[in-house]
Structures are given as structure tokens and as C-alpha cells.
N, C-alpha and C. Protein backbone atom coordinates (compact mmCIF):
# COMPACT_ATOMS: atom_id res chain seq x y z
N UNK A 1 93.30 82.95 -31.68
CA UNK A 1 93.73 82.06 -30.61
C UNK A 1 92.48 81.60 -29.86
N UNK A 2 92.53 80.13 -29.84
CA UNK A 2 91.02 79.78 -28.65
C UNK A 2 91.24 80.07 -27.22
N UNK A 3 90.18 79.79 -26.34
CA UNK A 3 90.47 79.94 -25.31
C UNK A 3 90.69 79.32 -24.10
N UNK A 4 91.08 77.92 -24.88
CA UNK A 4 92.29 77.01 -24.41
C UNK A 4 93.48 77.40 -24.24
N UNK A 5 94.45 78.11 -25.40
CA UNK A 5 95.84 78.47 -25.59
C UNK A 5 95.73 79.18 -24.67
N UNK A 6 94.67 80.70 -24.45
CA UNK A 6 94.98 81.81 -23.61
C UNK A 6 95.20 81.18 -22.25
N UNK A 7 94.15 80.67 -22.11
CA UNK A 7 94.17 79.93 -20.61
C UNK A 7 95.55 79.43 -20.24
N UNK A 8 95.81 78.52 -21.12
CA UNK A 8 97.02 77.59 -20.87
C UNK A 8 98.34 79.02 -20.86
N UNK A 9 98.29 79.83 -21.54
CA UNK A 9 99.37 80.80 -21.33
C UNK A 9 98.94 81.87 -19.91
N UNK A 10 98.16 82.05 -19.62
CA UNK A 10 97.89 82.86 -18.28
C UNK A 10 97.97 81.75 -17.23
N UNK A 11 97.48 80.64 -17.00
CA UNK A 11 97.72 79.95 -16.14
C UNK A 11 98.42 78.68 -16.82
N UNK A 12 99.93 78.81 -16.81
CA UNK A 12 100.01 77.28 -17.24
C UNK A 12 99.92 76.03 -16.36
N UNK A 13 99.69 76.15 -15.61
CA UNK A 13 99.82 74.62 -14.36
C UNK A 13 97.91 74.63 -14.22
N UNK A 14 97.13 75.65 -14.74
CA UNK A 14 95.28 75.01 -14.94
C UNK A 14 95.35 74.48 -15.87
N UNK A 15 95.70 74.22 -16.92
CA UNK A 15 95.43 73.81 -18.11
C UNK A 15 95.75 72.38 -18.80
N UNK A 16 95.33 71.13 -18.69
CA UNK A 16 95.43 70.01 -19.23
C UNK A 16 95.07 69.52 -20.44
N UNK A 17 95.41 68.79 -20.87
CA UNK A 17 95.33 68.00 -22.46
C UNK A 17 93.98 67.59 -22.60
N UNK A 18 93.39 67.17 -21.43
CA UNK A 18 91.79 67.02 -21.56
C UNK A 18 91.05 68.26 -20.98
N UNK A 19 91.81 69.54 -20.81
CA UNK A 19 90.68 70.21 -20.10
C UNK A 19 91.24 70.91 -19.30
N UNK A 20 90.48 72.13 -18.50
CA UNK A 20 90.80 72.90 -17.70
C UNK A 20 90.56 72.08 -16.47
N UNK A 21 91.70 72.46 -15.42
CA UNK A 21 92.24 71.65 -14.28
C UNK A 21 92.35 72.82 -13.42
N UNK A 22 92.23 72.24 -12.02
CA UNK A 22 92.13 73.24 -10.95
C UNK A 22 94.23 73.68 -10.85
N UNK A 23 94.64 74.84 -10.38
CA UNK A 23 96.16 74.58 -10.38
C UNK A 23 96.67 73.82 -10.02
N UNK A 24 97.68 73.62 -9.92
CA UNK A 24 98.62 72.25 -9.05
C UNK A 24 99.24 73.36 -7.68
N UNK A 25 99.11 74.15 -7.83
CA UNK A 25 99.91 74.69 -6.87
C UNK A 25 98.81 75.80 -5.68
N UNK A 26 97.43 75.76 -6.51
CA UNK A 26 96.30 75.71 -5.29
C UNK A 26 96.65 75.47 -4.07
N UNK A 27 96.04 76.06 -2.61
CA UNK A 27 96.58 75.35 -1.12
C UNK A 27 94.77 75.06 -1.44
N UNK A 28 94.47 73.92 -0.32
CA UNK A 28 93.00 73.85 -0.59
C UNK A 28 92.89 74.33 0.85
N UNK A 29 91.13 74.69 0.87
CA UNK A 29 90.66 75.45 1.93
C UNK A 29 90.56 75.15 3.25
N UNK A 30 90.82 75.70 4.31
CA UNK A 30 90.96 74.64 5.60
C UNK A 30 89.25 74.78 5.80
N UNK A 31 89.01 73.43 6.46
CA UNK A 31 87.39 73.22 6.87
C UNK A 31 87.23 74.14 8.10
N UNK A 32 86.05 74.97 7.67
CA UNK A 32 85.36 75.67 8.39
C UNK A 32 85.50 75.36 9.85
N UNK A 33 85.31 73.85 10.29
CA UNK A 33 85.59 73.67 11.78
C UNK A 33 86.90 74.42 12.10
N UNK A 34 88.06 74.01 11.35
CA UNK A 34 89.45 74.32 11.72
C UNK A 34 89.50 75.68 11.44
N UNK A 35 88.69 76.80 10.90
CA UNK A 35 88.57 78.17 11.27
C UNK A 35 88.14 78.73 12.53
N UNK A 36 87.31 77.90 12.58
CA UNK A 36 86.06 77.98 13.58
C UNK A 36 87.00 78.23 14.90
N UNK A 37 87.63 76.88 14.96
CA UNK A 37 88.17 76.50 16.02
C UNK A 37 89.61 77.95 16.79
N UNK A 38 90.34 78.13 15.23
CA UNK A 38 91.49 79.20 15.14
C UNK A 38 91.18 80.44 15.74
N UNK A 39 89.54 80.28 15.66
CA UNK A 39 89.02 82.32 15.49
C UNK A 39 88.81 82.25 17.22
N UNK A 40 88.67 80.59 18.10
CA UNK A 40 87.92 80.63 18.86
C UNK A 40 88.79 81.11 19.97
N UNK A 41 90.22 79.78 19.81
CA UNK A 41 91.18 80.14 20.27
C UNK A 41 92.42 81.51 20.52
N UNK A 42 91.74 81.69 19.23
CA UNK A 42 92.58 83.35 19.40
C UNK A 42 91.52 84.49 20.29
N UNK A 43 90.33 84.41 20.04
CA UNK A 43 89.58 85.80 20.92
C UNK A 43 89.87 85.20 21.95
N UNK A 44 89.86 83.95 23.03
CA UNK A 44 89.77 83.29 24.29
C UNK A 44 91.31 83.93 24.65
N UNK A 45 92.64 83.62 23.81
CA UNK A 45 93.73 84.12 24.37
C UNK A 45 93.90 85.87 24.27
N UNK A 46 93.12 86.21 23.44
CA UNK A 46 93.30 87.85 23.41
C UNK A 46 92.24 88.54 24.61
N UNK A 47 91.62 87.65 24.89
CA UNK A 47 90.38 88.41 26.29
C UNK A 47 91.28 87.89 27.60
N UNK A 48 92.04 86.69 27.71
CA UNK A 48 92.87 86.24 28.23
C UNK A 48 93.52 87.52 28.69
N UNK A 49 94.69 87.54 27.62
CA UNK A 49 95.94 88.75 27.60
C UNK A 49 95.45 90.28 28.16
N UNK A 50 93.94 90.49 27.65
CA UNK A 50 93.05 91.73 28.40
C UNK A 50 93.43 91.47 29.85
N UNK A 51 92.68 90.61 30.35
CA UNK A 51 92.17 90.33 31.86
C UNK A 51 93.58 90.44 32.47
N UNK A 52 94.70 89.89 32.20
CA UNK A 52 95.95 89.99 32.89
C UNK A 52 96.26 91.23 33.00
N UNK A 53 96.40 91.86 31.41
CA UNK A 53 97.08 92.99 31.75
C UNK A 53 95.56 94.32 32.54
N UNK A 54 94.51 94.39 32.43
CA UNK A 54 93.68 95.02 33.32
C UNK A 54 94.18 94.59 34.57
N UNK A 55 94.06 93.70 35.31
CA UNK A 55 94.36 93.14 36.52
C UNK A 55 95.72 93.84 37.15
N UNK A 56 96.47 93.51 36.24
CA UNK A 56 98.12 94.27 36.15
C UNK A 56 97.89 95.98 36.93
N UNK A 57 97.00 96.56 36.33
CA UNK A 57 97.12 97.39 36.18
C UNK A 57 96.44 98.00 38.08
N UNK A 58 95.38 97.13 38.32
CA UNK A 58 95.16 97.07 39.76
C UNK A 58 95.91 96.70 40.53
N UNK A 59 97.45 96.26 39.95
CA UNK A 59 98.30 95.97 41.17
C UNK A 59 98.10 93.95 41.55
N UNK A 60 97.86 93.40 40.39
CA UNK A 60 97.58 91.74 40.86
C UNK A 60 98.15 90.99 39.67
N UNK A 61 99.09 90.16 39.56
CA UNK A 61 99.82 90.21 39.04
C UNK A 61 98.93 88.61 38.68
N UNK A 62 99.18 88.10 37.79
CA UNK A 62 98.20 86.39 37.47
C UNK A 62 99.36 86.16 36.74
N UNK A 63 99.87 84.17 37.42
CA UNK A 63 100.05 83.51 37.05
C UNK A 63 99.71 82.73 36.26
N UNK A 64 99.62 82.78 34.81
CA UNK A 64 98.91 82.00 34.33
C UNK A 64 98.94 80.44 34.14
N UNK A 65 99.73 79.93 34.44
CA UNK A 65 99.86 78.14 35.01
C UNK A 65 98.76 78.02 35.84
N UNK A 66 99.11 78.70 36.62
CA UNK A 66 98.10 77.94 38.20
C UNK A 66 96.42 79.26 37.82
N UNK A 67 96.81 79.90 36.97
CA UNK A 67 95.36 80.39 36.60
C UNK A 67 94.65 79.19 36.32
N UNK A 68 95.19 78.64 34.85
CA UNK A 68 94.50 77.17 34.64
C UNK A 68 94.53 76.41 34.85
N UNK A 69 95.01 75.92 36.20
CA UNK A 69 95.28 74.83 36.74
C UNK A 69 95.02 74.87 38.25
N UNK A 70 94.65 75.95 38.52
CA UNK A 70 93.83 76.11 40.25
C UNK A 70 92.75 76.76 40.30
N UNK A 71 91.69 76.29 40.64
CA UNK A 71 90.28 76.46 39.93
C UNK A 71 89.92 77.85 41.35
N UNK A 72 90.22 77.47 42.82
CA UNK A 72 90.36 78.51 43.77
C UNK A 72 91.00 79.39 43.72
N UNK A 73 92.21 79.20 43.08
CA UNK A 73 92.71 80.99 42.27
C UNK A 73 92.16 81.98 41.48
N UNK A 74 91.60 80.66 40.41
CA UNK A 74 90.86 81.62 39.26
C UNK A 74 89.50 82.17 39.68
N UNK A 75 89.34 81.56 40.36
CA UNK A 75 87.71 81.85 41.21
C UNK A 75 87.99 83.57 41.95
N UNK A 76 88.83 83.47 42.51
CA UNK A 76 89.80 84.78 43.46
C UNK A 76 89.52 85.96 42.67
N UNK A 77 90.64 85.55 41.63
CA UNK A 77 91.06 86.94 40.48
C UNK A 77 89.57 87.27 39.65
N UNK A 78 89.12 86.16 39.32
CA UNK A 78 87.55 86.61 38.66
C UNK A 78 86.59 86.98 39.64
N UNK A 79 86.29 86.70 41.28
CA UNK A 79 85.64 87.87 42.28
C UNK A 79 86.26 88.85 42.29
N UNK A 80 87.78 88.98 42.34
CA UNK A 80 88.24 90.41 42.95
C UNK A 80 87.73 91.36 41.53
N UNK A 81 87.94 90.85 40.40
CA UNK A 81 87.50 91.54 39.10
C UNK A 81 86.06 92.24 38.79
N UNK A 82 85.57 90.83 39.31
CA UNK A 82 83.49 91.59 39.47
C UNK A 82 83.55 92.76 40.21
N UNK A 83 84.22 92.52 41.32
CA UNK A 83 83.94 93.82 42.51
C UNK A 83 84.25 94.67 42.17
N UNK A 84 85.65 95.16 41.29
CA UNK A 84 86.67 96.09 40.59
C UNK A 84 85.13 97.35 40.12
N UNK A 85 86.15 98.45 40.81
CA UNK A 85 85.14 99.68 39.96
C UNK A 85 85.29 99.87 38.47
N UNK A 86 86.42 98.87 38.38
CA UNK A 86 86.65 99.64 36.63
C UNK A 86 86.08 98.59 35.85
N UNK A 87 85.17 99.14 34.96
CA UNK A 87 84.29 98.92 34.32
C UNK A 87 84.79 97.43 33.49
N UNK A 88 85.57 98.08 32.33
CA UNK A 88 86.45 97.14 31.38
C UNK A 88 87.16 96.11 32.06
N UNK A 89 87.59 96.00 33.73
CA UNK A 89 87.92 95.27 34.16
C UNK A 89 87.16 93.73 34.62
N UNK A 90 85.58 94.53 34.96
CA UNK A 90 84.30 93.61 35.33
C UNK A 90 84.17 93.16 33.63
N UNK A 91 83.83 93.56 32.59
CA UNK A 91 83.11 93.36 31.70
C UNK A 91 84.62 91.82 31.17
N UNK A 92 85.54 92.37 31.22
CA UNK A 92 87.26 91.24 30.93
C UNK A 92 86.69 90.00 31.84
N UNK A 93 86.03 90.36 33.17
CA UNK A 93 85.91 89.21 33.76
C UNK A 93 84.84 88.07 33.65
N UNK A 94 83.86 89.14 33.15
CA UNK A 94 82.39 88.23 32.75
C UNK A 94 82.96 87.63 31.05
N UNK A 95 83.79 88.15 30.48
CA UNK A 95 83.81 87.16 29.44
C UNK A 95 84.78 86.58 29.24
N UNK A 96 85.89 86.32 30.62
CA UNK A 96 86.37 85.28 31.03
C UNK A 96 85.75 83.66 31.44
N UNK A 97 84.91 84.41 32.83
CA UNK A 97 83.76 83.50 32.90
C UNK A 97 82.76 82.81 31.62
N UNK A 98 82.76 83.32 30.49
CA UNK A 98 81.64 83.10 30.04
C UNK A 98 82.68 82.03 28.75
N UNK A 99 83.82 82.11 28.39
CA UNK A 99 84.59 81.37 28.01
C UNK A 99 85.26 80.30 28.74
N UNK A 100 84.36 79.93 30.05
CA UNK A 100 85.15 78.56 30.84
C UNK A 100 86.77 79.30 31.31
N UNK A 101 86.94 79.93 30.96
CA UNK A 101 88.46 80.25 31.89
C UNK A 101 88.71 80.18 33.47
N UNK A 102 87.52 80.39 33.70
CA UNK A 102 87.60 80.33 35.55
C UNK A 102 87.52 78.28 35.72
């Protein structure tokens, strides 16, 4: 048997009359930007979801509407956070800040 037939019997949808063909049923790869972008948006909402629930936990409850949408609020909750003795709470806040969230 050549190793056309095999091909064509292990993958039948690679295999064409002129030649080996990529599958038909391949997804093609999303562009690197649109990873880029997925990986960026997800750590920003998961340091997000940190900072609330740390905050939570001091007793301050964040709205998140008027988090992003009142720049003197977010300013508030990210000082009261710097000052915070708890460590993980300051460090949630500097890389709030450092992701434009304030």
C-alpha cells in the first residue's frame, strides 16, 4: 500500500486527488493579537475579582459600575488599599493601578 492510500484511510477529509490537503474540518489558529488580547482581559478581570473580594474582606464592599465609571471612587478604594496592613491587599492594589483600573 503507498502512502497516499494510508493517509487517505487515517485521515480521510486530508487527502485529495492532487495531493495531501490540510483537513476540512481544521479550526484555524486565532492571531496571536486575539490571544494576546483574551490572556489580557482575563488576568485584568481575575486581579479585578482579587481586589473586591480582599477589600470584602476589610469590610468595603465595591461597586463595580461606579468603580469604572467614578474615577474619585476608584481613587478612594485604591488609597484605602495602599494604606491597608494586609500585604496581598496593597500588592491587589498596585496591580490594579498598574492595569489602568483606577
Amino acid at each position: 500500500m503507498d502512502i497516499k492510500n494510508t493517509l487517505a484511510r487515517i485521515f480521510p477529509t486530508a487527502v485529495a486527488s492532487d495531493g495531501i490537503t490540510l483537513p476540512s474540518q481544521a479550526e484555524p489558529c486565532p492571531a496571536v493579537a486575539d490571544v494576546a488580547s483574551r490572556s489580557d482581559s482575563r488576568v485584568s478581570l481575575l486581579a479585578e475579582v482579587d481586589f473586591k473580594w480582599l477589600m470584602a474582606g476589610q469590610g468595603w464592599w465595591i461597586d463595580p459600575t461606579r468603580f469604572h465609571c467614578d474615577p474619585s471612587y476608584a481613587a478612594g478604594l485604591i488609597r484605602f488599599a495602599l494604606a491597608s496592613q494586609l500585604l496581598a491587599l496593597r500588592a491587589s492594589a498596585v496591580s490594579i493601578q498598574t492595569q489602568g483600573g483606577e
